[in-house]
PDB file of N, CA and C in Angstrom:
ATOM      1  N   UNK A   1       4.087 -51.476 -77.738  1.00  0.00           N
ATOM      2  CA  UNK A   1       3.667 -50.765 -76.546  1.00  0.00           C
ATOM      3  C   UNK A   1       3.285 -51.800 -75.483  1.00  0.00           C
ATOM      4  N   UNK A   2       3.897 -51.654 -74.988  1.00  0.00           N
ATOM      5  CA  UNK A   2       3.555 -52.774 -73.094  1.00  0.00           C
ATOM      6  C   UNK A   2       2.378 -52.853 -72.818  1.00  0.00           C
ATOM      7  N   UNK A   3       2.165 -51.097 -72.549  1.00  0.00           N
ATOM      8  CA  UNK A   3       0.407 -51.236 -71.803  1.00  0.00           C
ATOM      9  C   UNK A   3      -0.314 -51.568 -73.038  1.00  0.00           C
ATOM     10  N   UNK A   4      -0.704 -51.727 -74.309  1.00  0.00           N
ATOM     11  CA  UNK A   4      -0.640 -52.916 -75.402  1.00  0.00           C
ATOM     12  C   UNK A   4      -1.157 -53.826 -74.589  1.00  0.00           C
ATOM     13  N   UNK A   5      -0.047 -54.539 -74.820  1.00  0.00           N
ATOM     14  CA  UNK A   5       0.099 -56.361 -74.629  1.00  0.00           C
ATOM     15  C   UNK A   5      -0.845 -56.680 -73.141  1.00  0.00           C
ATOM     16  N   UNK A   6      -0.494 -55.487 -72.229  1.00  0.00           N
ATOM     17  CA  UNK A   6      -0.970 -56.485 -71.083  1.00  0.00           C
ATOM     18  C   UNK A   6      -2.362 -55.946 -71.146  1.00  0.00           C
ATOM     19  N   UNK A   7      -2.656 -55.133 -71.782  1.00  0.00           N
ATOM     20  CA  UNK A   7      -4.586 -54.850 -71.757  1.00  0.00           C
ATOM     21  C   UNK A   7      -5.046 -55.830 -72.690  1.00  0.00           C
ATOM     22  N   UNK A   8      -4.826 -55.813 -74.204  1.00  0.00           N
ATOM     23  CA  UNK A   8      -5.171 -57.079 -74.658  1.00  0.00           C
ATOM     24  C   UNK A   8      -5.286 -58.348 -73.904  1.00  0.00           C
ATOM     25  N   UNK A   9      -4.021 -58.991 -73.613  1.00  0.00           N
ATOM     26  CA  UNK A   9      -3.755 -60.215 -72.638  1.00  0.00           C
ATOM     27  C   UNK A   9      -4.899 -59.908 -71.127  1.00  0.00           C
ATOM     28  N   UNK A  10      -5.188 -58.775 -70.791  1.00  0.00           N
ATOM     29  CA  UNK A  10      -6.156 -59.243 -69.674  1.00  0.00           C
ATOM     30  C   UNK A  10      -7.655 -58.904 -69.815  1.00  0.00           C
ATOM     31  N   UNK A  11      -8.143 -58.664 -71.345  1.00  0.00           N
ATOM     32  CA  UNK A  11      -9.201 -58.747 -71.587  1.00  0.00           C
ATOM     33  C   UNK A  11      -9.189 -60.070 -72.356  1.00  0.00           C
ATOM     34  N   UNK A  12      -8.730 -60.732 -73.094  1.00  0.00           N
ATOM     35  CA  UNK A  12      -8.399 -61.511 -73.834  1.00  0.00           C
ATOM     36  C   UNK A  12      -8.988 -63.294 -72.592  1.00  0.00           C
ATOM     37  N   UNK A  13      -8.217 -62.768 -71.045  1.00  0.00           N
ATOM     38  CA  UNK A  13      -8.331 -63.806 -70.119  1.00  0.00           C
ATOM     39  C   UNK A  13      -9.401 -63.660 -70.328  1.00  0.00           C
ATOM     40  N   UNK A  14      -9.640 -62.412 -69.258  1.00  0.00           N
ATOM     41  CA  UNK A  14     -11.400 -62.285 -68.534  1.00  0.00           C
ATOM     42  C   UNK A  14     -12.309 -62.874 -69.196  1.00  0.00           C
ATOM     43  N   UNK A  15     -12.271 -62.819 -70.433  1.00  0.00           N
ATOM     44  CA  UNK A  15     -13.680 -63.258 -71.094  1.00  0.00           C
ATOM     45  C   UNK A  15     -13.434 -64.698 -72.174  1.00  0.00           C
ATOM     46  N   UNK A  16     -12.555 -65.147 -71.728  1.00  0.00           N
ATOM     47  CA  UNK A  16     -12.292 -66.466 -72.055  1.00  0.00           C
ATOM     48  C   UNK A  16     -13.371 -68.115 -71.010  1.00  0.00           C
ATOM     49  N   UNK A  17     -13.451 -69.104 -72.349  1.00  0.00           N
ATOM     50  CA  UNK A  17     -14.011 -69.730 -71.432  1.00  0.00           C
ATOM     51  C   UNK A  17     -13.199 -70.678 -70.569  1.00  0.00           C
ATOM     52  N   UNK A  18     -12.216 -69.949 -70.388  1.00  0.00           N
ATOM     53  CA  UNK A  18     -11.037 -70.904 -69.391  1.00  0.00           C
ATOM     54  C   UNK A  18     -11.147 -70.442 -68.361  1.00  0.00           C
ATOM     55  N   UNK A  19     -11.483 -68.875 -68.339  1.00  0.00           N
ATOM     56  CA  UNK A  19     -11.968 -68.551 -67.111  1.00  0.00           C
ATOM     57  C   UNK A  19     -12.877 -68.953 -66.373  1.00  0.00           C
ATOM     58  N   UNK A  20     -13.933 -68.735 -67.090  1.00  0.00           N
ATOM     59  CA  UNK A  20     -15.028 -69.321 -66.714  1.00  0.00           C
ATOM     60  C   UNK A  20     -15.186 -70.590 -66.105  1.00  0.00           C
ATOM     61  N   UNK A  21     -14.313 -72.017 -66.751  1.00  0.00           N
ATOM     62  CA  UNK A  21     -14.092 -73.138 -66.335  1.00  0.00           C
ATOM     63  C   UNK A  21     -13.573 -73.267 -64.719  1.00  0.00           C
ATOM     64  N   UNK A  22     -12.342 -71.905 -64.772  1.00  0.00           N
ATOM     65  CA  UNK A  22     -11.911 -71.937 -63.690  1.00  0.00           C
ATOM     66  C   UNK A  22     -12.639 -71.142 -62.037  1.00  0.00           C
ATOM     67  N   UNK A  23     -13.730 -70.245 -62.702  1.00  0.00           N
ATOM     68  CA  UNK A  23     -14.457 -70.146 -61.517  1.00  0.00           C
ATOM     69  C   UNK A  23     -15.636 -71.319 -61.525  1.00  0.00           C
ATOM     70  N   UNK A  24     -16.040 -71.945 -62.362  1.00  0.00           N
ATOM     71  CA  UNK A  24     -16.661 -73.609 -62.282  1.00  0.00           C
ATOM     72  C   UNK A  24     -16.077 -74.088 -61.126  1.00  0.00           C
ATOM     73  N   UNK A  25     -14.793 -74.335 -61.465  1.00  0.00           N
ATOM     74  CA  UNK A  25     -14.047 -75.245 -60.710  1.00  0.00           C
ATOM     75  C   UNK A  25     -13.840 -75.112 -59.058  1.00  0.00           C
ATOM     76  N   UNK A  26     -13.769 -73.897 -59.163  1.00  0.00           N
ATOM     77  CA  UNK A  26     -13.564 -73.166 -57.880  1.00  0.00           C
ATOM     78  C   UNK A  26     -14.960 -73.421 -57.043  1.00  0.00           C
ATOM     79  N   UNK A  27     -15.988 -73.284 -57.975  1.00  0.00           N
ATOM     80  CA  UNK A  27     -17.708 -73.389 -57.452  1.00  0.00           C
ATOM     81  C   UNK A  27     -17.969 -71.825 -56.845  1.00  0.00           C
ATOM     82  N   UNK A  28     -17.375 -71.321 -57.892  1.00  0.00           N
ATOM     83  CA  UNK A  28     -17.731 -69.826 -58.082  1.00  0.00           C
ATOM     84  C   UNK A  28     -18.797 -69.264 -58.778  1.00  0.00           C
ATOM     85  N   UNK A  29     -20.316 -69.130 -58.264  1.00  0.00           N
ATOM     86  CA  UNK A  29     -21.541 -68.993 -59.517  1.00  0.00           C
ATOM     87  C   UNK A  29     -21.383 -67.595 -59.487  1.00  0.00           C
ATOM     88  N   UNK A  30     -21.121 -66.677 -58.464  1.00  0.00           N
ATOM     89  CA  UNK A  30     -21.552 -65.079 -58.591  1.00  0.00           C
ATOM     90  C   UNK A  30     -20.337 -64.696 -59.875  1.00  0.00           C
ATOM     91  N   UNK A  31     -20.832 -63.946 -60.897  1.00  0.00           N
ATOM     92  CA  UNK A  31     -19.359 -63.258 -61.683  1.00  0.00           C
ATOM     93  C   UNK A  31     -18.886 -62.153 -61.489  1.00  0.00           C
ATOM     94  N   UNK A  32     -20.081 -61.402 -60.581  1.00  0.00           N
ATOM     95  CA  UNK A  32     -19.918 -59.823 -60.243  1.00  0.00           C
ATOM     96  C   UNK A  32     -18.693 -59.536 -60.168  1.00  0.00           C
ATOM     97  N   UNK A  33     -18.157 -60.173 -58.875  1.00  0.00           N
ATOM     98  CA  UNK A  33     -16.417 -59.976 -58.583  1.00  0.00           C
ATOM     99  C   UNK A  33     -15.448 -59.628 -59.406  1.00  0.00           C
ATOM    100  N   UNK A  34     -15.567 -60.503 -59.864  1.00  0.00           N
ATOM    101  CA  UNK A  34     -14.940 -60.833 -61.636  1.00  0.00           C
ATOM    102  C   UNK A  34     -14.944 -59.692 -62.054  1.00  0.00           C
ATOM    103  N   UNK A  35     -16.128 -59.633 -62.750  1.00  0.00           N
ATOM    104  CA  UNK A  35     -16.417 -58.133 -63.721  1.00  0.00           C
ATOM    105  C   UNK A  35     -16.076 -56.744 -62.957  1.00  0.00           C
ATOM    106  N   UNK A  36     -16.255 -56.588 -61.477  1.00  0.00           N
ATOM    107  CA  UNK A  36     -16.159 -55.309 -60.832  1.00  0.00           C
ATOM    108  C   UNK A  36     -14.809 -54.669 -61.101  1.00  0.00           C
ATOM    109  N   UNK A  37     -13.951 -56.849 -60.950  1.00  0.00           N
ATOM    110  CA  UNK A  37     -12.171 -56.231 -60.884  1.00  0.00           C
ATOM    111  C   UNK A  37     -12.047 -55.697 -62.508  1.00  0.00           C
ATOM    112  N   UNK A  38     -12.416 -55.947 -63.480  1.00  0.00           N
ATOM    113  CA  UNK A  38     -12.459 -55.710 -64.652  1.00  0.00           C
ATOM    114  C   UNK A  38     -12.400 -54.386 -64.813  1.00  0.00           C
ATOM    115  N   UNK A  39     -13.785 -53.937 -64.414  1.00  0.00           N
ATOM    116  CA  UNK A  39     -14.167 -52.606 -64.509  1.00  0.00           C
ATOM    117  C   UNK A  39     -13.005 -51.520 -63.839  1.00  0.00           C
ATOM    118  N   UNK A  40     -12.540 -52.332 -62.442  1.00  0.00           N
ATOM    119  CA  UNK A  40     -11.495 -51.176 -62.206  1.00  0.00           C
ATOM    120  C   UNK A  40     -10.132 -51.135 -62.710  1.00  0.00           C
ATOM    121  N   UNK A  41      -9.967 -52.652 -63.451  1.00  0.00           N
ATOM    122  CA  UNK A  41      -8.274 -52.394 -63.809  1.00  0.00           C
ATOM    123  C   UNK A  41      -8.871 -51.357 -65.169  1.00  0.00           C
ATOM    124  N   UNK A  42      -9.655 -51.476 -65.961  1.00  0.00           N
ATOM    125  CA  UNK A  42      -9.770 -50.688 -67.261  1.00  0.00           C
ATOM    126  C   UNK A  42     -10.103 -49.470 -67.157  1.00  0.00           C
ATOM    127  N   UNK A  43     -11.000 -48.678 -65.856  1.00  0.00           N
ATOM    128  CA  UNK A  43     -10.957 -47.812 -65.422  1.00  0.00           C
ATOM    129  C   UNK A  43      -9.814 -47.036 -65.191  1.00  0.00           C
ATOM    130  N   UNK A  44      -8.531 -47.871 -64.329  1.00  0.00           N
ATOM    131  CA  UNK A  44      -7.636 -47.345 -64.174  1.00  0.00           C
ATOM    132  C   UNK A  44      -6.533 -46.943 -64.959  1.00  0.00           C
ATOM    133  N   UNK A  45      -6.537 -47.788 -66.223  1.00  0.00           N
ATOM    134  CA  UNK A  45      -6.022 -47.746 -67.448  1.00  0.00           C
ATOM    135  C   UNK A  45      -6.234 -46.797 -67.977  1.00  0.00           C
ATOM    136  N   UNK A  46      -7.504 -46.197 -68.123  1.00  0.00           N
ATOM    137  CA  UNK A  46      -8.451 -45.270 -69.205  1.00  0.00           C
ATOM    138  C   UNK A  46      -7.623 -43.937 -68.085  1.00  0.00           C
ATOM    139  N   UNK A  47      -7.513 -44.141 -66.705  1.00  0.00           N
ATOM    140  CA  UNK A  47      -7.263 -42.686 -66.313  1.00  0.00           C
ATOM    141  C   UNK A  47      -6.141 -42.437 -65.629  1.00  0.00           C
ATOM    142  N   UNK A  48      -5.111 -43.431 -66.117  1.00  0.00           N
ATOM    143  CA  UNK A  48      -3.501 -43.289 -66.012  1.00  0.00           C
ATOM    144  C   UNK A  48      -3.534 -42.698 -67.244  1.00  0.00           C
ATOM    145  N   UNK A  49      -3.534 -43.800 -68.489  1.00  0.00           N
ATOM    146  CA  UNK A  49      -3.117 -43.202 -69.932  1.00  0.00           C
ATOM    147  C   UNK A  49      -3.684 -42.159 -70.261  1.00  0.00           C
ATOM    148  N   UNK A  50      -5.272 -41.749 -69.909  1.00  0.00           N
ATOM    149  CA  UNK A  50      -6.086 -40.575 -70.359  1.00  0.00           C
ATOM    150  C   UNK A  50      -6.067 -40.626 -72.459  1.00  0.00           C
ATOM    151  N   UNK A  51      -5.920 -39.668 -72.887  1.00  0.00           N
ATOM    152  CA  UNK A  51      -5.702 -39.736 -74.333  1.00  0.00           C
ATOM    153  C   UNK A  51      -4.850 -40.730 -74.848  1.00  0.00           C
ATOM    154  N   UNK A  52      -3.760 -41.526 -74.586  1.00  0.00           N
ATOM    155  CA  UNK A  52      -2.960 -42.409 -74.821  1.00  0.00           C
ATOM    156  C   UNK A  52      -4.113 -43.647 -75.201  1.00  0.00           C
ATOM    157  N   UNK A  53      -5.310 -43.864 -73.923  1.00  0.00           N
ATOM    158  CA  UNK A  53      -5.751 -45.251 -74.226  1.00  0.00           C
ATOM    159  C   UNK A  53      -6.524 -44.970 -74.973  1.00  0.00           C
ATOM    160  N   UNK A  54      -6.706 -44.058 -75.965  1.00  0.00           N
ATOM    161  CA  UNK A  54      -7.912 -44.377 -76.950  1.00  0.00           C
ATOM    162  C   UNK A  54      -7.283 -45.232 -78.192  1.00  0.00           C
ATOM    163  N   UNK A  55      -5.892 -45.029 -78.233  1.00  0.00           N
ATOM    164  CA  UNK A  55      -5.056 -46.537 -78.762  1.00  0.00           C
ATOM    165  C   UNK A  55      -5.846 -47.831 -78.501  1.00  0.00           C
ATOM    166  N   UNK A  56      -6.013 -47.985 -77.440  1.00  0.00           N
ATOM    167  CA  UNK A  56      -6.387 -49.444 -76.964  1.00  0.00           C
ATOM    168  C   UNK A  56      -7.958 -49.706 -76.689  1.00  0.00           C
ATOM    169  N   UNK A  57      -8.814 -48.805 -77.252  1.00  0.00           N
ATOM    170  CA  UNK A  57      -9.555 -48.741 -77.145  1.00  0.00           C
ATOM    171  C   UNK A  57     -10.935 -49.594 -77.949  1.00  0.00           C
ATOM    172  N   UNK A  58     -10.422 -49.527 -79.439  1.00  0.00           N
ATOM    173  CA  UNK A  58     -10.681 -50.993 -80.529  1.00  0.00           C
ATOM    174  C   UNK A  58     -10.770 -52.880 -79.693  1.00  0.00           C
ATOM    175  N   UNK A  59      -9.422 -52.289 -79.168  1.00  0.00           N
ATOM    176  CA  UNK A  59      -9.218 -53.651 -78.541  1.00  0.00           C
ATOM    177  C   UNK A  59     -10.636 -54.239 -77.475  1.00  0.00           C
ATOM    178  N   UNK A  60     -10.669 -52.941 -76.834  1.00  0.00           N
ATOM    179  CA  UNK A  60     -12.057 -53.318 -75.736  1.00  0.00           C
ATOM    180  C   UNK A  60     -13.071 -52.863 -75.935  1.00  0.00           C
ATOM    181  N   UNK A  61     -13.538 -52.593 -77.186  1.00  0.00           N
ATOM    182  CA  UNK A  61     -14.952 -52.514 -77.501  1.00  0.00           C
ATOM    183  C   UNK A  61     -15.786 -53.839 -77.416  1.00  0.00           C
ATOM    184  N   UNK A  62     -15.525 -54.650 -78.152  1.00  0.00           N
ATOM    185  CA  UNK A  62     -15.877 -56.317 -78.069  1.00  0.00           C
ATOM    186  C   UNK A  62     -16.729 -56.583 -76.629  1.00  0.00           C
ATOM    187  N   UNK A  63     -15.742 -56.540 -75.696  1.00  0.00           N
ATOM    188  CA  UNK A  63     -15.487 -56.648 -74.433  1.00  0.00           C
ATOM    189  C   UNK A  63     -16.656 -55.873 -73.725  1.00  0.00           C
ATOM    190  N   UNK A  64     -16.285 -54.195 -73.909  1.00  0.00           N
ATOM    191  CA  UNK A  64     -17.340 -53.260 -73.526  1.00  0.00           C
ATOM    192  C   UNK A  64     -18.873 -53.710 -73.487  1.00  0.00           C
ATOM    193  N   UNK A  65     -19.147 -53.835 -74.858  1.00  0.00           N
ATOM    194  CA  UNK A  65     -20.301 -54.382 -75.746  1.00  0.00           C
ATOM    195  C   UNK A  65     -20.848 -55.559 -74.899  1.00  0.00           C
ATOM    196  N   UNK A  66     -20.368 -56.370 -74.625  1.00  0.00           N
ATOM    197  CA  UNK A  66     -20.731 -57.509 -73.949  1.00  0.00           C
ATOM    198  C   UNK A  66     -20.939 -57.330 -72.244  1.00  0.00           C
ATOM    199  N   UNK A  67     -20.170 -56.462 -71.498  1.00  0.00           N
ATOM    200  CA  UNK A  67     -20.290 -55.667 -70.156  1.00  0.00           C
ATOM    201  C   UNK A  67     -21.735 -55.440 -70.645  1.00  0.00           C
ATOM    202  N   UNK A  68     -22.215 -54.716 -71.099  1.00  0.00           N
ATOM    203  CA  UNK A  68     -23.694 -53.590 -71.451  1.00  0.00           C
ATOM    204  C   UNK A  68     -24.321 -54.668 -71.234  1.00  0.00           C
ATOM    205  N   UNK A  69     -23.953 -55.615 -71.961  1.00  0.00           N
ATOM    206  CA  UNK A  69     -25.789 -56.878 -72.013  1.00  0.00           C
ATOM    207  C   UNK A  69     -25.664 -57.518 -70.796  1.00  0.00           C
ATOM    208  N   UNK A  70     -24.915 -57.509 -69.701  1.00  0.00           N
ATOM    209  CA  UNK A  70     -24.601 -58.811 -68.710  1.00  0.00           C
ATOM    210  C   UNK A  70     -25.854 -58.457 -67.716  1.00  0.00           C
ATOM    211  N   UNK A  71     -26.387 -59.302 -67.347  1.00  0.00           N
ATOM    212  CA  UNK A  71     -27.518 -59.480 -66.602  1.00  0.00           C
ATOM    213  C   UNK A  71     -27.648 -59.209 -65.258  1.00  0.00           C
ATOM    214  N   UNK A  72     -26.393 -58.939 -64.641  1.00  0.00           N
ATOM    215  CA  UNK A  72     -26.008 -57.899 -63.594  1.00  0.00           C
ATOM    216  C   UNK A  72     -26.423 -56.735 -63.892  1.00  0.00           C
ATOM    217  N   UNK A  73     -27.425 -56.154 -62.982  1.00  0.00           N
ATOM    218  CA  UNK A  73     -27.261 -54.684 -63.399  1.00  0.00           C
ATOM    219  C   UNK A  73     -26.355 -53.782 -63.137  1.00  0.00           C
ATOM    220  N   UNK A  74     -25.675 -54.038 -61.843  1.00  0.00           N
ATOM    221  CA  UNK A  74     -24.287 -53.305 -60.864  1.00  0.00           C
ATOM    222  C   UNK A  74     -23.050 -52.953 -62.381  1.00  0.00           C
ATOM    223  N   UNK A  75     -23.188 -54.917 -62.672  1.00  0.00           N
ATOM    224  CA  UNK A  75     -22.092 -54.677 -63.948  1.00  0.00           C
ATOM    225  C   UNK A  75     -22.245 -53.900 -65.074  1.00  0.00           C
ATOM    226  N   UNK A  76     -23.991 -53.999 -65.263  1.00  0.00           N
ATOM    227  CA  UNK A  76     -24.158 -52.940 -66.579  1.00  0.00           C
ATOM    228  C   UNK A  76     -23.943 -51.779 -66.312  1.00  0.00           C
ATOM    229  N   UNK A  77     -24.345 -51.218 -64.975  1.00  0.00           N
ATOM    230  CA  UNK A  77     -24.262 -49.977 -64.457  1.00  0.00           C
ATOM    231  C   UNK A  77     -22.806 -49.367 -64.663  1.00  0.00           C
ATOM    232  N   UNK A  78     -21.922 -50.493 -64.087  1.00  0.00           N
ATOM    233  CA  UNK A  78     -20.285 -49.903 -64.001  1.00  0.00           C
ATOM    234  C   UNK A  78     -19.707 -49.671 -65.671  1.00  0.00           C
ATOM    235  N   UNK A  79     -20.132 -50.948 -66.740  1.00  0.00           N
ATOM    236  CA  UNK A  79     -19.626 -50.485 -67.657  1.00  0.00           C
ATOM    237  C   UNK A  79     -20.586 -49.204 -68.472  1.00  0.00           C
ATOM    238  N   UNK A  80     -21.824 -48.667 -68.344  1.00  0.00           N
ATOM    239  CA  UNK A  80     -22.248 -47.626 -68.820  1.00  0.00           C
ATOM    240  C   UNK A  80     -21.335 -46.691 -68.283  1.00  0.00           C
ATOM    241  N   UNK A  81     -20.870 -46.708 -67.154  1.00  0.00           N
ATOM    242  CA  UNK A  81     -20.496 -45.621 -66.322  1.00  0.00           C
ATOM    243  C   UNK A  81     -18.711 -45.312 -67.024  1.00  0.00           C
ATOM    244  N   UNK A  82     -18.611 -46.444 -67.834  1.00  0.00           N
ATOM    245  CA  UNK A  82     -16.806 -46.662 -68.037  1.00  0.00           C
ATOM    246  C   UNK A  82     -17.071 -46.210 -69.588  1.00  0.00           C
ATOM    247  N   UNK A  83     -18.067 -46.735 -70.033  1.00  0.00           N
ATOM    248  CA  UNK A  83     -18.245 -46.207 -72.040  1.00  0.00           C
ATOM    249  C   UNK A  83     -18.101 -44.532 -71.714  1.00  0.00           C
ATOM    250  N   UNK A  84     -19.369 -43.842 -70.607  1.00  0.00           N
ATOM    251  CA  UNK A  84     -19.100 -42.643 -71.133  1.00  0.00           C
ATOM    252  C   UNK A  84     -18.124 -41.921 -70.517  1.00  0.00           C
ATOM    253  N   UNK A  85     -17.197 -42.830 -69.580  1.00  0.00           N
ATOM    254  CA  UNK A  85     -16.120 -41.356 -69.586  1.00  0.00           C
ATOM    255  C   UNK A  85     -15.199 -41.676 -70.935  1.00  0.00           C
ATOM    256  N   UNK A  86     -15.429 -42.509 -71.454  1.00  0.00           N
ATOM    257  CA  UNK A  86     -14.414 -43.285 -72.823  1.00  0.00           C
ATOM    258  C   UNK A  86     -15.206 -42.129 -74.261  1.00  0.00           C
ATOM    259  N   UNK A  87     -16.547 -41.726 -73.860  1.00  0.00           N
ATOM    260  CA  UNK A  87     -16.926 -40.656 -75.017  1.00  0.00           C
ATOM    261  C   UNK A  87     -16.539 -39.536 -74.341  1.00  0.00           C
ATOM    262  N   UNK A  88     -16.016 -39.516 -73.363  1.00  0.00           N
ATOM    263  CA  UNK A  88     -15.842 -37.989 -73.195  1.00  0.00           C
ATOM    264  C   UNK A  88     -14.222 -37.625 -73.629  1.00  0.00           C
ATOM    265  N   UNK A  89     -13.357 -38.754 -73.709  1.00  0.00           N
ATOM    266  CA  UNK A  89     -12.241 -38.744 -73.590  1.00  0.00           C
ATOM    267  C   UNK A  89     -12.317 -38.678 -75.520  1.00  0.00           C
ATOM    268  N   UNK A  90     -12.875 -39.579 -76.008  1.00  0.00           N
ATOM    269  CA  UNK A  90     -12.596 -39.822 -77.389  1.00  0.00           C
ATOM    270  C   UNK A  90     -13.331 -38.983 -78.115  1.00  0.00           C
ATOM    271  N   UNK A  91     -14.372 -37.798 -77.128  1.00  0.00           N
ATOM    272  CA  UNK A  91     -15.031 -36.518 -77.661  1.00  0.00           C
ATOM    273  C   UNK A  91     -16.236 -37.254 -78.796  1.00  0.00           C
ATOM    274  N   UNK A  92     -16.486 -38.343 -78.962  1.00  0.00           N
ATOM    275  CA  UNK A  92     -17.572 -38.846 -80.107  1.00  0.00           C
ATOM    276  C   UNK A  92     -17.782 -40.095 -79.162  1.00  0.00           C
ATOM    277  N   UNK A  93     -19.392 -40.368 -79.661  1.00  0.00           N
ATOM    278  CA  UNK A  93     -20.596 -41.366 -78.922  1.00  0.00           C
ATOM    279  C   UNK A  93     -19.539 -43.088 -79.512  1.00  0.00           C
ATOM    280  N   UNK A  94     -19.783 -43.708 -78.496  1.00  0.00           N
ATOM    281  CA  UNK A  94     -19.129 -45.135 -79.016  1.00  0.00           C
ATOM    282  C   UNK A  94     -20.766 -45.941 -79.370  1.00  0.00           C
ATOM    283  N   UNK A  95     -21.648 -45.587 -79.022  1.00  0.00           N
ATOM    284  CA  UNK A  95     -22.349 -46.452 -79.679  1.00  0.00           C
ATOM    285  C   UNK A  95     -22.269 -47.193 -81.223  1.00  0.00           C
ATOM    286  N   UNK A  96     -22.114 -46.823 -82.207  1.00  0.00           N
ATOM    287  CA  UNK A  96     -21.830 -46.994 -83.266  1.00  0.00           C
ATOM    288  C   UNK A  96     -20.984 -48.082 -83.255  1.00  0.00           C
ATOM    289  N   UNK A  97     -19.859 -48.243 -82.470  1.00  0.00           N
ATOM    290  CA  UNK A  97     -18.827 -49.326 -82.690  1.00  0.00           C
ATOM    291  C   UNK A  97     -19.476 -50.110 -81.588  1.00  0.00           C
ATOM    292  N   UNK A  98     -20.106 -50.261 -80.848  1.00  0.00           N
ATOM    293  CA  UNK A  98     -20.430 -51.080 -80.084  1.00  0.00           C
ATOM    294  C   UNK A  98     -21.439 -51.816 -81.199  1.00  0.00           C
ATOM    295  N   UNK A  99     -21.977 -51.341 -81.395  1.00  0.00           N
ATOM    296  CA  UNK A  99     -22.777 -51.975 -82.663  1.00  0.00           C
ATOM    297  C   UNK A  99     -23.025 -53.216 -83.148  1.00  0.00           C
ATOM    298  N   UNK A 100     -21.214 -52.278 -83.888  1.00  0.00           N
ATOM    299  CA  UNK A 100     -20.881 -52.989 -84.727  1.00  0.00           C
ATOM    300  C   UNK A 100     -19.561 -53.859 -84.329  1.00  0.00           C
ATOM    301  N   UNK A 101     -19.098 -54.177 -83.341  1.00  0.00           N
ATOM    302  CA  UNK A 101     -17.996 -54.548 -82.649  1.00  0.00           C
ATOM    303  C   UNK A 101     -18.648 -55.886 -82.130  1.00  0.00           C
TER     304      UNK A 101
END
């Protein structure tokens, strides 16, 4: 599956520390940006595919999980706001796999 590969492959970047190196480099300290674009490509994912992305959904728990703790609140705010349309879609609480993910 395509949309697969390229959601893996662009969560896989985002939270790599190559990224990170590369907004270093840049002398990029804010990450908000970063994370906002995050929030909307996976947003947009979750509500093109609708039921389709709960496939891909394993994949970005990890990811999710780590959104929740970020010390941004805007960012925590956006990914609380992205888990629960993801329980409304997958009809059961993701806490549990966040957990444990």
């Amino acid at each position: 599956m395509r949309s697969q590969y390229v959601h893996v492959s662009f969560l896989h970047f985002t939270f790599t520390d190559e990224l990170e190196e590369l907004q270093q480099a840049a002398g990029v300290t804010d990450l908000f940006p970063c994370w906002r674009h995050v929030h909307q490509v996976v947003a947009s994912l979750v509500k093109r595919l609708a039921e389709e992305y709960l496939t891909l959904l394993p994949e970005a728990i990890p990811f999710l999980a780590e959104l929740l703790e970020d010390p941004n609140q805007e960012v925590e705010a956006r990914a609380q706001e992205l888990v629960k349309d993801l329980e409304v879609l997958a009809g059961e609480s993701l806490d549990p796999f966040m957990k444990a993910g």
